[in-house]
Protein backbone atom coordinates (compact mmCIF):
# COMPACT_ATOMS: atom_id res chain seq x y z
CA UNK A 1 0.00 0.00 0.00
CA UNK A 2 1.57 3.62 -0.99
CA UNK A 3 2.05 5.72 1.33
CA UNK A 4 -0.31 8.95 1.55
CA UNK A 5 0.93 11.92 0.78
CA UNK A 6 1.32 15.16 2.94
CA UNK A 7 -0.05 17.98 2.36
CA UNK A 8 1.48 21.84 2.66
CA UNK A 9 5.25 22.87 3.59
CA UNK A 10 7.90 21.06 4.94
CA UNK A 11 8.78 20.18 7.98
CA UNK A 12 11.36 22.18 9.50
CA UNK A 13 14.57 20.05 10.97
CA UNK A 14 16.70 21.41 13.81
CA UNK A 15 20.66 21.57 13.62
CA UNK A 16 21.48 19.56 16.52
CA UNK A 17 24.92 20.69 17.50
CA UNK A 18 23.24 24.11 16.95
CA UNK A 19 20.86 23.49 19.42
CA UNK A 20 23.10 22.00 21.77
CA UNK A 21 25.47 25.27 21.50
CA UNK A 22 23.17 28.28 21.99
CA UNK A 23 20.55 28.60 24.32
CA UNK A 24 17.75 31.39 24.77
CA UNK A 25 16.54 33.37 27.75
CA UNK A 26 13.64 34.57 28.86
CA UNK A 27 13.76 37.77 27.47
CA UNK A 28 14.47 36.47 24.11
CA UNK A 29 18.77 37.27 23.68
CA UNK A 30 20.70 34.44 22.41
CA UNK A 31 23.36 33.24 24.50
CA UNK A 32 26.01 30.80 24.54
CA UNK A 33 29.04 29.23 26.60
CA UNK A 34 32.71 29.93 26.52
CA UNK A 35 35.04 27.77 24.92
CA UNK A 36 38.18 26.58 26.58
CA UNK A 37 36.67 24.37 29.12
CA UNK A 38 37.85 21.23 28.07
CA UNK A 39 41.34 20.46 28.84
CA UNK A 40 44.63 22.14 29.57
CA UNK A 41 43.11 24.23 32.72
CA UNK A 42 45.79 23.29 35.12
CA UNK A 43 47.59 26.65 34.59
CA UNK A 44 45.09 28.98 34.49
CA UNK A 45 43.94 30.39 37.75
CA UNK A 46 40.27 29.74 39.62
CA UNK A 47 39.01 33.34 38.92
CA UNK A 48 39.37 32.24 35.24
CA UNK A 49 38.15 28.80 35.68
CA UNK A 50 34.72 30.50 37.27
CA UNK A 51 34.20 32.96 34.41
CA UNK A 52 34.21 30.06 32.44
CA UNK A 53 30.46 28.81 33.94
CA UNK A 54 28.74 31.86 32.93
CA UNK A 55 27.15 32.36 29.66
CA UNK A 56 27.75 34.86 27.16
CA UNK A 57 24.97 36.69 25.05
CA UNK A 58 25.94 36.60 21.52
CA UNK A 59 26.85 39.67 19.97
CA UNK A 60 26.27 40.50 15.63
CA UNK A 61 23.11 40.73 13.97
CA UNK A 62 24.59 37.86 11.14
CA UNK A 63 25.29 35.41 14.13
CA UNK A 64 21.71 35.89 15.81
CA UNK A 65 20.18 35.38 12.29
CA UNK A 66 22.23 32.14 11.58
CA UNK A 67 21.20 30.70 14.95
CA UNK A 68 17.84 31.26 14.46
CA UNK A 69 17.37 29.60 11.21
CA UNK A 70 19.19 26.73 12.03
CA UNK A 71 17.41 26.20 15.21
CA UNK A 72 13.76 27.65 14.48
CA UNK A 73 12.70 25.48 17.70
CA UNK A 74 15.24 27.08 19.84
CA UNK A 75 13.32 27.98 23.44
């Protein structure tokens, strides 16, 4: 039996690693997290290391726009 077939536009997909990157907040700005966290922290010092846990609200119009239409579903 064929399969029936859908009606209207298609459905939107999110990018993933996209998603997983940026985040939004409640008053709508995009933000994100610093890189750097991974390895090699042994040197720097724990004021540093701290600043690292915050996030970052993403500055440029073409970044905000590029996030946003690769993660339409992005709350």
């Amino acid at each position: 039996m064929p399969r029936k077939q859908k009606e209207g536009k298609y459905k939107l997909k999110t990018h993933k690693a996209t998603s997983k990157r940026f985040g939004v907040t409640g008053s709508g700005k995009i933000v994100r997290t610093k890189g750097g966290k991974a390895h090699l922290r042994r040197k720097t010092s724990k004021r540093v290391k701290a600043l690292f846990a915050e996030m970052v609200s993403v500055k440029g119009r073409g970044i905000i726009k590029r996030v946003r239409r690769l993660a339409p579903n992005l709350k």
